[in-house]
N, C-alpha and C. Protein backbone atom coordinates (compact mmCIF):
# COMPACT_ATOMS: atom_id res chain seq x y z
N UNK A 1 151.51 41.08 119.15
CA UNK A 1 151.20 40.18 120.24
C UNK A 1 149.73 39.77 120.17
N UNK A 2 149.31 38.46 120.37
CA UNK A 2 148.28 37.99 120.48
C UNK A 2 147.40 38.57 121.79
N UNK A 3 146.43 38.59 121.75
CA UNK A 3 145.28 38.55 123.29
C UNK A 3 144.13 38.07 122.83
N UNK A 4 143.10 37.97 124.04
CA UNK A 4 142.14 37.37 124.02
C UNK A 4 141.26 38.61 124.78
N UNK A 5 139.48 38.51 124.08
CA UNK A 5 138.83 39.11 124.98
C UNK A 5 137.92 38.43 125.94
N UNK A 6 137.83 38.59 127.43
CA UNK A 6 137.38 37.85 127.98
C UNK A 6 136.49 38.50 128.99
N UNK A 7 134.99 37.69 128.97
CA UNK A 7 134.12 39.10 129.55
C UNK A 7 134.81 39.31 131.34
N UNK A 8 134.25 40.40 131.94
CA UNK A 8 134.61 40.84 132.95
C UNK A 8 136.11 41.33 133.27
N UNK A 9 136.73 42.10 132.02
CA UNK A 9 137.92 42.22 131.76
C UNK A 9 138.01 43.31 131.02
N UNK A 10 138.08 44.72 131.47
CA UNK A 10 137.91 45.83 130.60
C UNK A 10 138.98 46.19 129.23
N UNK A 11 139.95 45.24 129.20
CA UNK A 11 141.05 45.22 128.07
C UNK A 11 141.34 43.62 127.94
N UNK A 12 141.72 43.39 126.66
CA UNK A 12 142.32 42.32 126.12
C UNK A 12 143.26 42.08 127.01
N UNK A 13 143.41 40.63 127.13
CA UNK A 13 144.41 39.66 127.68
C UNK A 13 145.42 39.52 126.83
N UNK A 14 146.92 39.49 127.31
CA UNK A 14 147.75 38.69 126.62
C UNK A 14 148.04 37.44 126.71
N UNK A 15 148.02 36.69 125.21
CA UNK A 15 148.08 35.52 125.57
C UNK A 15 149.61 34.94 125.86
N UNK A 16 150.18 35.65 125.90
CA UNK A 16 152.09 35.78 126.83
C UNK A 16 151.51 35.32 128.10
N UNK A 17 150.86 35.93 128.67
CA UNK A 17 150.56 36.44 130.22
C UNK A 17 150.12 34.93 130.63
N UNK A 18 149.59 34.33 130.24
CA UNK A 18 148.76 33.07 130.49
C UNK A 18 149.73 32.12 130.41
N UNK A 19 149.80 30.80 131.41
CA UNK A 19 150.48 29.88 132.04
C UNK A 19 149.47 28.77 131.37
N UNK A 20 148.61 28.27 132.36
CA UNK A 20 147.50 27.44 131.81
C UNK A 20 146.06 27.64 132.38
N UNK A 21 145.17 26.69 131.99
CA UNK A 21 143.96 27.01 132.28
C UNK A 21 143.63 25.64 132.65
N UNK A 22 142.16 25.58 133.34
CA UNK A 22 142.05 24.87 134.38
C UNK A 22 140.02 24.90 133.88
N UNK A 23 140.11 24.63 133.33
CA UNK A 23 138.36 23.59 133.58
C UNK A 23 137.49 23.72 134.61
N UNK A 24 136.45 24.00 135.12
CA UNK A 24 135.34 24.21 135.88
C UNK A 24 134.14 24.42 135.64
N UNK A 25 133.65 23.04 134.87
CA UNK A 25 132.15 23.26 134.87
C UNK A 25 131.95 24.01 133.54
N UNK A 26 131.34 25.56 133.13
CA UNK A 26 130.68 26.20 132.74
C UNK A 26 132.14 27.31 132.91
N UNK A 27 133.21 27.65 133.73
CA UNK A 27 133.81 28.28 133.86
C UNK A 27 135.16 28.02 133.48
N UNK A 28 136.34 28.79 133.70
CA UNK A 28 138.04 28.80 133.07
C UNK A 28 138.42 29.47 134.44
N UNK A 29 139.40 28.38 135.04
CA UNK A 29 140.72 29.07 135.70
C UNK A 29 141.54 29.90 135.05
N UNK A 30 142.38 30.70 135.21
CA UNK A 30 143.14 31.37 134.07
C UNK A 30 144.37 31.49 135.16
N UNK A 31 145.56 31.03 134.89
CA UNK A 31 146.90 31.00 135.85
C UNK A 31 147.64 31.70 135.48
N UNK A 32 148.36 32.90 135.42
CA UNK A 32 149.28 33.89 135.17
C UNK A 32 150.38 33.51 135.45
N UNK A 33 151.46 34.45 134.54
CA UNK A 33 152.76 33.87 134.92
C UNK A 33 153.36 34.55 135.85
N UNK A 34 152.70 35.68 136.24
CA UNK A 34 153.08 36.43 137.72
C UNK A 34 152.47 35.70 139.00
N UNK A 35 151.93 34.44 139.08
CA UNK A 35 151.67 34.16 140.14
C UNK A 35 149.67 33.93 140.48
N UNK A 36 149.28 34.90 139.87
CA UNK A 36 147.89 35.22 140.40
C UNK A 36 147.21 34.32 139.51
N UNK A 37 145.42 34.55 139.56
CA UNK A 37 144.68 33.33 138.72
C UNK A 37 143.60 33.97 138.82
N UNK A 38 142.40 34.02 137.56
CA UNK A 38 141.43 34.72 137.73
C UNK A 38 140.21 33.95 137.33
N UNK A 39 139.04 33.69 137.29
CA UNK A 39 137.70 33.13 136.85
C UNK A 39 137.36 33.56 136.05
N UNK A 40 136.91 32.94 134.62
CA UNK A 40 135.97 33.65 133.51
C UNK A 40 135.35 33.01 133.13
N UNK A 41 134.15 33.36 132.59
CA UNK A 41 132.69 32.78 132.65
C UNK A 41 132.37 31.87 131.11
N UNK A 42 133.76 31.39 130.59
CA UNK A 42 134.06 30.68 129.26
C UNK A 42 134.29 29.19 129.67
N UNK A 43 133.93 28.29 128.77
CA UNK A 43 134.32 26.92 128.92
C UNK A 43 135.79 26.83 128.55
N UNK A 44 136.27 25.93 129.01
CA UNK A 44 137.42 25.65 128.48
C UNK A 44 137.97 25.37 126.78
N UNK A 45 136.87 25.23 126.51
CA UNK A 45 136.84 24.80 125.02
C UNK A 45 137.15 26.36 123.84
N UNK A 46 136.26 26.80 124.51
CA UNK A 46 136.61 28.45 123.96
C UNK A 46 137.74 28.45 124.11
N UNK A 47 138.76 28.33 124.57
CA UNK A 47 140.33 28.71 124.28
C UNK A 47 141.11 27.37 123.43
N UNK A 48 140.22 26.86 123.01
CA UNK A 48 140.77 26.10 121.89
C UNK A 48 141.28 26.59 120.48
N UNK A 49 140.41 27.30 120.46
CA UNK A 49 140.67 28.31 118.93
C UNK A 49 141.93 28.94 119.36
N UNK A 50 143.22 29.29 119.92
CA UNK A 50 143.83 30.09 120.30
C UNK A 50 145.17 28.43 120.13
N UNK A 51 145.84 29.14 118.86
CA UNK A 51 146.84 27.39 118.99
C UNK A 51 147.91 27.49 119.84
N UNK A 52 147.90 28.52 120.58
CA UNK A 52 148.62 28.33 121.37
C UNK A 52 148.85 27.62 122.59
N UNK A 53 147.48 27.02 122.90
CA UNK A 53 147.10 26.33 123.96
C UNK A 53 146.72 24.91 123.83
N UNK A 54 147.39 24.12 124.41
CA UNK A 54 147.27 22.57 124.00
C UNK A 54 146.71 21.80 125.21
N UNK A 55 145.67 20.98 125.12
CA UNK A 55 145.04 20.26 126.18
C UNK A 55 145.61 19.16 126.36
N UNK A 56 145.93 19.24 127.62
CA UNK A 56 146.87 17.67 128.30
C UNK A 56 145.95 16.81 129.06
N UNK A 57 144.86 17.43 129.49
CA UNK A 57 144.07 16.28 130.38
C UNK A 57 142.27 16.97 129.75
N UNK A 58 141.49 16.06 130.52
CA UNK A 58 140.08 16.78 129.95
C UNK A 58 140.12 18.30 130.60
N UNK A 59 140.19 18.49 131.72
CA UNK A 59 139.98 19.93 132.37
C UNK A 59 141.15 20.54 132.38
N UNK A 60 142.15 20.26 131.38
CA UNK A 60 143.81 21.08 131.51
C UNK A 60 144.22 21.53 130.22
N UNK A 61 144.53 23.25 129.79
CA UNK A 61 145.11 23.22 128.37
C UNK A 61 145.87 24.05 129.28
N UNK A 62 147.68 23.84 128.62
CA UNK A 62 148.83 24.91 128.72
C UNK A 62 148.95 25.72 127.67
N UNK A 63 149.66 26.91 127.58
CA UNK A 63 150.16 27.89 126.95
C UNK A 63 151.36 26.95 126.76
N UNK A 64 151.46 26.52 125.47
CA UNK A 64 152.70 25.91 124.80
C UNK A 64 154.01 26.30 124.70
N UNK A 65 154.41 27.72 125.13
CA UNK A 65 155.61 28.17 124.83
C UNK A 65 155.95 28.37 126.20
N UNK A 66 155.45 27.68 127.57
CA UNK A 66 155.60 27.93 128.63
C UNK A 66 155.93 26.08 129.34
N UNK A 67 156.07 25.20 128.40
CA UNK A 67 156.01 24.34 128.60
C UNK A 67 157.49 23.78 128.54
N UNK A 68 158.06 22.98 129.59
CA UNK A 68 159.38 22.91 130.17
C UNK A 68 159.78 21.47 129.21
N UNK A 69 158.93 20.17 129.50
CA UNK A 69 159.48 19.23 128.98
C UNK A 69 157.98 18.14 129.74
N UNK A 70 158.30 17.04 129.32
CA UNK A 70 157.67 15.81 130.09
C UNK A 70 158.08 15.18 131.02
N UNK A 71 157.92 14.82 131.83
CA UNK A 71 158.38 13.71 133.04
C UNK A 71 157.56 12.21 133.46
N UNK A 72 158.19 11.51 133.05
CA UNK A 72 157.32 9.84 133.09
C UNK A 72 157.84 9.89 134.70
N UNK A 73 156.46 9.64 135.19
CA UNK A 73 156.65 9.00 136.94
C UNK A 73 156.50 7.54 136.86
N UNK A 74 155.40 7.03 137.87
CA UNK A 74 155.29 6.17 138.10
C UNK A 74 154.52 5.08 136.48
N UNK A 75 154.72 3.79 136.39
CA UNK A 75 154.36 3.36 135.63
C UNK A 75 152.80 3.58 134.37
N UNK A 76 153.09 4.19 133.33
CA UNK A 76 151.67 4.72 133.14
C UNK A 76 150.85 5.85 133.99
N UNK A 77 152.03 6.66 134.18
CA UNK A 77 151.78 8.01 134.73
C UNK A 77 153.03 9.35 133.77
N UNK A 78 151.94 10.08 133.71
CA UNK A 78 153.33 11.13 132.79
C UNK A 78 152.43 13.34 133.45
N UNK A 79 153.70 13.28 133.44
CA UNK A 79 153.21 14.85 134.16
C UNK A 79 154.07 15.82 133.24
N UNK A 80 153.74 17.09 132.83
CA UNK A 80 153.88 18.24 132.13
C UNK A 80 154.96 19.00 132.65
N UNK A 81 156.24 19.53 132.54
CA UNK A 81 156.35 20.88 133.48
C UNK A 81 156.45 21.53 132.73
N UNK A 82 156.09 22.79 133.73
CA UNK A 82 156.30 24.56 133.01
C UNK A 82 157.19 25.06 132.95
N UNK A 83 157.50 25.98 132.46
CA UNK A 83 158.71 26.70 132.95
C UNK A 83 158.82 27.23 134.13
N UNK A 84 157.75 27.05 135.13
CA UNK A 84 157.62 27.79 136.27
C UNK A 84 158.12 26.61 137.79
N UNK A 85 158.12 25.83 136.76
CA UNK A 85 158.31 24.53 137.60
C UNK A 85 156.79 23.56 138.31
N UNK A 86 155.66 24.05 138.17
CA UNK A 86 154.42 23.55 138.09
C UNK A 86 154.40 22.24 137.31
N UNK A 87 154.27 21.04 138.12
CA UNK A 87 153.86 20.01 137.61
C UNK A 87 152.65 19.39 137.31
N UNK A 88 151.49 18.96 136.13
CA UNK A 88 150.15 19.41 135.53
C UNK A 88 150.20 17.75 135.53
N UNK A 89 149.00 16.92 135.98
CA UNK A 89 148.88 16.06 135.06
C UNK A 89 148.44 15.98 133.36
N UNK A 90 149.24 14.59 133.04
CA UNK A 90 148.88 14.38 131.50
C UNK A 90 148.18 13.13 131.63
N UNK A 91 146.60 12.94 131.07
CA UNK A 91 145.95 12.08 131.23
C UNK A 91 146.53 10.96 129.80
N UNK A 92 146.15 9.79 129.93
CA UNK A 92 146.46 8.92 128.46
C UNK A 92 145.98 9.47 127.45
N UNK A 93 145.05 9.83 126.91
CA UNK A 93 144.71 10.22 125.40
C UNK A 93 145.66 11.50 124.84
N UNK A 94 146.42 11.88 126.05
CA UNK A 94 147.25 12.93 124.97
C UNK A 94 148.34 12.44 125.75
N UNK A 95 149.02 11.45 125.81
CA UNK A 95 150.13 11.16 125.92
C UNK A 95 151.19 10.94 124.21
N UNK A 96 150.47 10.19 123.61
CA UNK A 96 151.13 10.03 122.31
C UNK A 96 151.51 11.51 121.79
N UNK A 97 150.45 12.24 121.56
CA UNK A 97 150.12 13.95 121.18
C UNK A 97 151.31 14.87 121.38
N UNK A 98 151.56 14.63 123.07
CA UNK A 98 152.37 15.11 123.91
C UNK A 98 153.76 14.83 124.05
N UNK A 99 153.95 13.42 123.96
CA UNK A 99 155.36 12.79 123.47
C UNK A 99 156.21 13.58 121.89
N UNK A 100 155.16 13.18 120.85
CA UNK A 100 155.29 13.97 119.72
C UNK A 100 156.56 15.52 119.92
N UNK A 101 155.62 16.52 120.63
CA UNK A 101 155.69 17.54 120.73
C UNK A 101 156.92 17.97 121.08
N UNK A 102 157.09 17.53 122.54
CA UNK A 102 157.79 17.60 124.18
C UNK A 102 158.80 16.89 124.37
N UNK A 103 160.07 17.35 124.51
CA UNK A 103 160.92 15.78 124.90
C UNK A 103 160.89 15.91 126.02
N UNK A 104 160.96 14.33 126.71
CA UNK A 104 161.00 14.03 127.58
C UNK A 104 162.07 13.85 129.00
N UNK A 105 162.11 14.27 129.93
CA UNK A 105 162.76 13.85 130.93
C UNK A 105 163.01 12.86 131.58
């Protein structure tokens, strides 16, 4: 199993455990698949190296194997789901990326 080390975290993360992440500045949301969400003091970019995680918007990467399908809304609008049922926006520059990948709903 993969993990990650992430400061303020006395053991490795699994990267199972992780839903998606969320952008803030200088900081990382981190969304669990039990529900909870924690702060770490990493850019979002740092979890780039980890291919398991694919960026759908500037401040949004998912855990790829947690990813449900695509959903086109409104005209030139397209949203992500999870398996959790969490709907993420997908900004345009990774729409093509994302189409590729994901079939669509």
């Amino acid at each position: 199993m993969d993990t990650i080390n992430l400061p303020g975290f006395s053991r490795p993360i699994l990267l199972n455990d992780i839903l998606w992440l969320k952008g803030e500045a200088t900081y990382t949301r981190i969304y669990y698949k039990d529900g909870s969400h924690a702060i770490v003091t990493k850019p979002l970019n740092y979890f780039s190296q980890h291919s398991t995680f694919i960026r759908v918007h500037r401040s949004i990467m998912v855990n790829s194997m947690y990813v449900h399908g695509l959903i086109q809304g409104k005209p030139r609008s397209l949203k992500l789901q999870l398996s959790t049922g969490t709907l993420l926006d997908v900004s345009r520059p990774y729409y093509q990326l994302l189409g590729d990948l994901f079939p669509s709903k």
